[in-house]
C-alpha atoms as a PDB file:
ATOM      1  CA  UNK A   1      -9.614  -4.804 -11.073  1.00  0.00           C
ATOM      2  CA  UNK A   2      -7.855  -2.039 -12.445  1.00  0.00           C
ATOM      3  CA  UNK A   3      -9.461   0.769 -14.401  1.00  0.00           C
ATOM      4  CA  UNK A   4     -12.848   0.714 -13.269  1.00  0.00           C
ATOM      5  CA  UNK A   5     -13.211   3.661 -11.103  1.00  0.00           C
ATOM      6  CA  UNK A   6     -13.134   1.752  -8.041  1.00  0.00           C
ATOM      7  CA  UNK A   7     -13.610   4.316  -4.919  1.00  0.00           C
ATOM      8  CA  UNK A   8     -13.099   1.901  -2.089  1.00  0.00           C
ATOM      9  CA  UNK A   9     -11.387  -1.638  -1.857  1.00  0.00           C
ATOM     10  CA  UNK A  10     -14.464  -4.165  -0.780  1.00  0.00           C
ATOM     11  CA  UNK A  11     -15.224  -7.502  -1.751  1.00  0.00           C
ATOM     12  CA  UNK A  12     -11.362  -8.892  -1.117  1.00  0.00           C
ATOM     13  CA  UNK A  13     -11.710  -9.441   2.954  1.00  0.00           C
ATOM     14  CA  UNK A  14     -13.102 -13.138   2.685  1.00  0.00           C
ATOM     15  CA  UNK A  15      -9.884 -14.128   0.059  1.00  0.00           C
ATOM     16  CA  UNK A  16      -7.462 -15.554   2.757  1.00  0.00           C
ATOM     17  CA  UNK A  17      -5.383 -16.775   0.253  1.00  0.00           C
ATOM     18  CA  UNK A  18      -5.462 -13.815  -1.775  1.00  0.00           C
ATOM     19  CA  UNK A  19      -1.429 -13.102  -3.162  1.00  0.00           C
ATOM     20  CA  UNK A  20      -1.674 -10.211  -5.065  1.00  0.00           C
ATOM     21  CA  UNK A  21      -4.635  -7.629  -5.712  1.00  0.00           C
ATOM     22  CA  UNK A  22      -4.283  -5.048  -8.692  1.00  0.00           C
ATOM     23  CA  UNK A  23      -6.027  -2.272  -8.258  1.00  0.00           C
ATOM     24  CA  UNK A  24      -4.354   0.347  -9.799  1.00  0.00           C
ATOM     25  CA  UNK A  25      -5.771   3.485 -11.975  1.00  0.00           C
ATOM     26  CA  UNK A  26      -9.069   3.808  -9.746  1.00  0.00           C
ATOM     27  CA  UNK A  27     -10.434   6.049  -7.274  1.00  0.00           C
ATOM     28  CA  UNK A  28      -9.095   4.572  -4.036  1.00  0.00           C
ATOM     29  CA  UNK A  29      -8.871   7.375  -1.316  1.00  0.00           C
ATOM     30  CA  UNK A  30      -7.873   4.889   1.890  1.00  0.00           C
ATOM     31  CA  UNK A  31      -6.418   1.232   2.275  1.00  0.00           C
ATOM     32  CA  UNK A  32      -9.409  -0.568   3.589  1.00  0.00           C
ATOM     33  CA  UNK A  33     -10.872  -4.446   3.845  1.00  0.00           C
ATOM     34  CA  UNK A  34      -7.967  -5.962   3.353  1.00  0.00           C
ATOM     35  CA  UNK A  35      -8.187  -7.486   7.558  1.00  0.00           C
ATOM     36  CA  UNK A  36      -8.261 -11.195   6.281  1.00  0.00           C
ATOM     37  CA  UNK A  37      -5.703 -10.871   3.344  1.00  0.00           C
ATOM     38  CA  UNK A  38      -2.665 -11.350   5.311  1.00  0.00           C
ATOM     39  CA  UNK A  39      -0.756 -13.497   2.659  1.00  0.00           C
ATOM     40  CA  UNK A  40      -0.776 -10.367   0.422  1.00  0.00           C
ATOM     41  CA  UNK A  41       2.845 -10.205  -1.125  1.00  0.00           C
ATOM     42  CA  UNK A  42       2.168  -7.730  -4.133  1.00  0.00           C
ATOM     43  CA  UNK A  43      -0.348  -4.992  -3.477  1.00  0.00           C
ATOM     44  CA  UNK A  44      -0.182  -2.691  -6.207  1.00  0.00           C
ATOM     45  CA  UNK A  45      -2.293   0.937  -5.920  1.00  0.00           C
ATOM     46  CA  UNK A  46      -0.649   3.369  -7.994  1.00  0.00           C
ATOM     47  CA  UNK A  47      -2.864   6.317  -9.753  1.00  0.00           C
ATOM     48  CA  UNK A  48      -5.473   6.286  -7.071  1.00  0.00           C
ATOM     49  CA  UNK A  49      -6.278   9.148  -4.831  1.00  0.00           C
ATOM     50  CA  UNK A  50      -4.595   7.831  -1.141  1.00  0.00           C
ATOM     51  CA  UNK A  51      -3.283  10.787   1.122  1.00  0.00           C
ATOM     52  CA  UNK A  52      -2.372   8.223   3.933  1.00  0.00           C
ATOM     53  CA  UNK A  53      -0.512   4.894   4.562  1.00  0.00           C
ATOM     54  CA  UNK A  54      -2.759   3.096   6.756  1.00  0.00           C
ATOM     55  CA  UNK A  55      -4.662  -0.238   6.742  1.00  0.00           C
ATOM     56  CA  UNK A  56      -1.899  -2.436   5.870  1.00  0.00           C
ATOM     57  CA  UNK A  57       0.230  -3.173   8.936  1.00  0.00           C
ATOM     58  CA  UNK A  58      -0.991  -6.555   9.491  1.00  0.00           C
ATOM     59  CA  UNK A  59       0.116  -7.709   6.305  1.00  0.00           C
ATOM     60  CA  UNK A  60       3.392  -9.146   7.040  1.00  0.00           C
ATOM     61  CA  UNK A  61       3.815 -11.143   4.021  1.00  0.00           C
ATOM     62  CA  UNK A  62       3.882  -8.408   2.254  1.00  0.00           C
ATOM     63  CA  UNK A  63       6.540  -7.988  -0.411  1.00  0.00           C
ATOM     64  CA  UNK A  64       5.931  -5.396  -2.560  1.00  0.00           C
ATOM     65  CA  UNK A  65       3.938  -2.461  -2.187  1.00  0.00           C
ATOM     66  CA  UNK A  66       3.205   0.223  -4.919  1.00  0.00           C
ATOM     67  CA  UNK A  67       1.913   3.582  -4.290  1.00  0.00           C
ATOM     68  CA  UNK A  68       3.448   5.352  -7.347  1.00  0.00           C
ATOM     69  CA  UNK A  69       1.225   8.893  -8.450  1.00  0.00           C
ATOM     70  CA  UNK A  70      -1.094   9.252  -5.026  1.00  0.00           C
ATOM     71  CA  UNK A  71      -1.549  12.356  -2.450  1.00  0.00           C
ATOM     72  CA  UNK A  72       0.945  10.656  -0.529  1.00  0.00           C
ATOM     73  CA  UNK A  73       2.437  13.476   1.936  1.00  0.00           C
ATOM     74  CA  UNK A  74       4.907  11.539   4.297  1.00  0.00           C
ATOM     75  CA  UNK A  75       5.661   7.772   4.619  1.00  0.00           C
ATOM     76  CA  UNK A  76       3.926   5.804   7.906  1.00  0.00           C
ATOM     77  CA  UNK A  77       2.605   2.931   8.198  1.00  0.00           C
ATOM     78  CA  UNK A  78       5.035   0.660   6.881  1.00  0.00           C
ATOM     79  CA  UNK A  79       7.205  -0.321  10.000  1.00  0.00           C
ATOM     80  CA  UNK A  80       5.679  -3.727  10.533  1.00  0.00           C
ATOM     81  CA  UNK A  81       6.150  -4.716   6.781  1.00  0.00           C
ATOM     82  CA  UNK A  82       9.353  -6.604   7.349  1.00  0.00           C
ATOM     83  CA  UNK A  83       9.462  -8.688   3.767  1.00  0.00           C
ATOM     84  CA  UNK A  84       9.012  -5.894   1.895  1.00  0.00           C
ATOM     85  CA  UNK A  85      11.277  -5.778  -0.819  1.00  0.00           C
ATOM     86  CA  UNK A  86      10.129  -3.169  -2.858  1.00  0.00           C
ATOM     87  CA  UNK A  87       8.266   0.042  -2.160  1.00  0.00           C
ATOM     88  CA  UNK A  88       7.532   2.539  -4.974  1.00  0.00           C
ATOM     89  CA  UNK A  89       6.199   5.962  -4.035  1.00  0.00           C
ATOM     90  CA  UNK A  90       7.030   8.177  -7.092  1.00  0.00           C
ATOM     91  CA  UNK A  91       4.780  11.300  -8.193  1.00  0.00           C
ATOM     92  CA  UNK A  92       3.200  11.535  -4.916  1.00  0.00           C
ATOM     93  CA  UNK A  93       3.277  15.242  -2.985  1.00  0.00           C
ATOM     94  CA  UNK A  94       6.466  14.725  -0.656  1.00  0.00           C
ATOM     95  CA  UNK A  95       7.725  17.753   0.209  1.00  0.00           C
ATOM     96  CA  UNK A  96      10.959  16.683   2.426  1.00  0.00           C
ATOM     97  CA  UNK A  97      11.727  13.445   2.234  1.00  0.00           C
ATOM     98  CA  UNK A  98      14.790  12.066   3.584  1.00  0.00           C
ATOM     99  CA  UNK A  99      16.374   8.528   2.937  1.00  0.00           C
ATOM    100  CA  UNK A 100      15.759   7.620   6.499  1.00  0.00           C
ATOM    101  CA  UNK A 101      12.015   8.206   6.447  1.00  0.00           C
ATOM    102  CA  UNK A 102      12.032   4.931   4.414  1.00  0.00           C
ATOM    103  CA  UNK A 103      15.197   3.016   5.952  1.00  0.00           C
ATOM    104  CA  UNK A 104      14.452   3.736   9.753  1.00  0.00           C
ATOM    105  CA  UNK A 105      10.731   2.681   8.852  1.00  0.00           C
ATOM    106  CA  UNK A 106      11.134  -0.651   7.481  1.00  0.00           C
ATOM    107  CA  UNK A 107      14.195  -1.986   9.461  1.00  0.00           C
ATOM    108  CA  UNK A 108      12.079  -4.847  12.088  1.00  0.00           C
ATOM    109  CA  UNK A 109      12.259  -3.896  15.399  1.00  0.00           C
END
């Protein structure tokens, strides 16, 4: 579902089994509807228009998470996503961002 000027995630909730959702290149402004998807691994939502991490903490099986070219202004919100193996936030509008704003967040408690 990529491409197709998407403006908000519905539709996915009832997919329990869901693994990986595409939705990249839309019009995406928050993380939503995705309560029920909690054996997401790949979530992929680069070139969409989300300011905030937010939505997503419940999915623990989460593995990689792509965010690349969004209004992203800090990173929260992933601190419960202890799988995750890769995280890619590039081209989003950081303006000091520090190593340990992505280390100290992901490390489980």
């Amino acid at each position: 579902m990529f491409e197709n000027q998407i403006e908000k995630i519905e539709n996915v909730n009832a997919l329990e089994e869901l693994r990986e959702l595409w939705l990249w290149n839309n019009n995406i402004k928050e993380i939503t509807g995705l309560e029920n998807c909690k054996k997401l691994r790949k979530l992929l939502l680069s070139r969409n228009n989300i300011s905030e991490i937010k939505g997503i903490d419940h999915l623990t099986e989460l593995e990689e998470l792509n965010l690349l070219e969004n209004n992203l202004t800090a990173i929260k919100g992933i601190e419960t996503l202890g799988k995750l193996k890769k995280l890619s936030l590039r081209n989003n509008d950081f303006k000091h961002l520090k190593v340990s704003d992505i280390s100290d967040k992901s490390k489980p408690s």
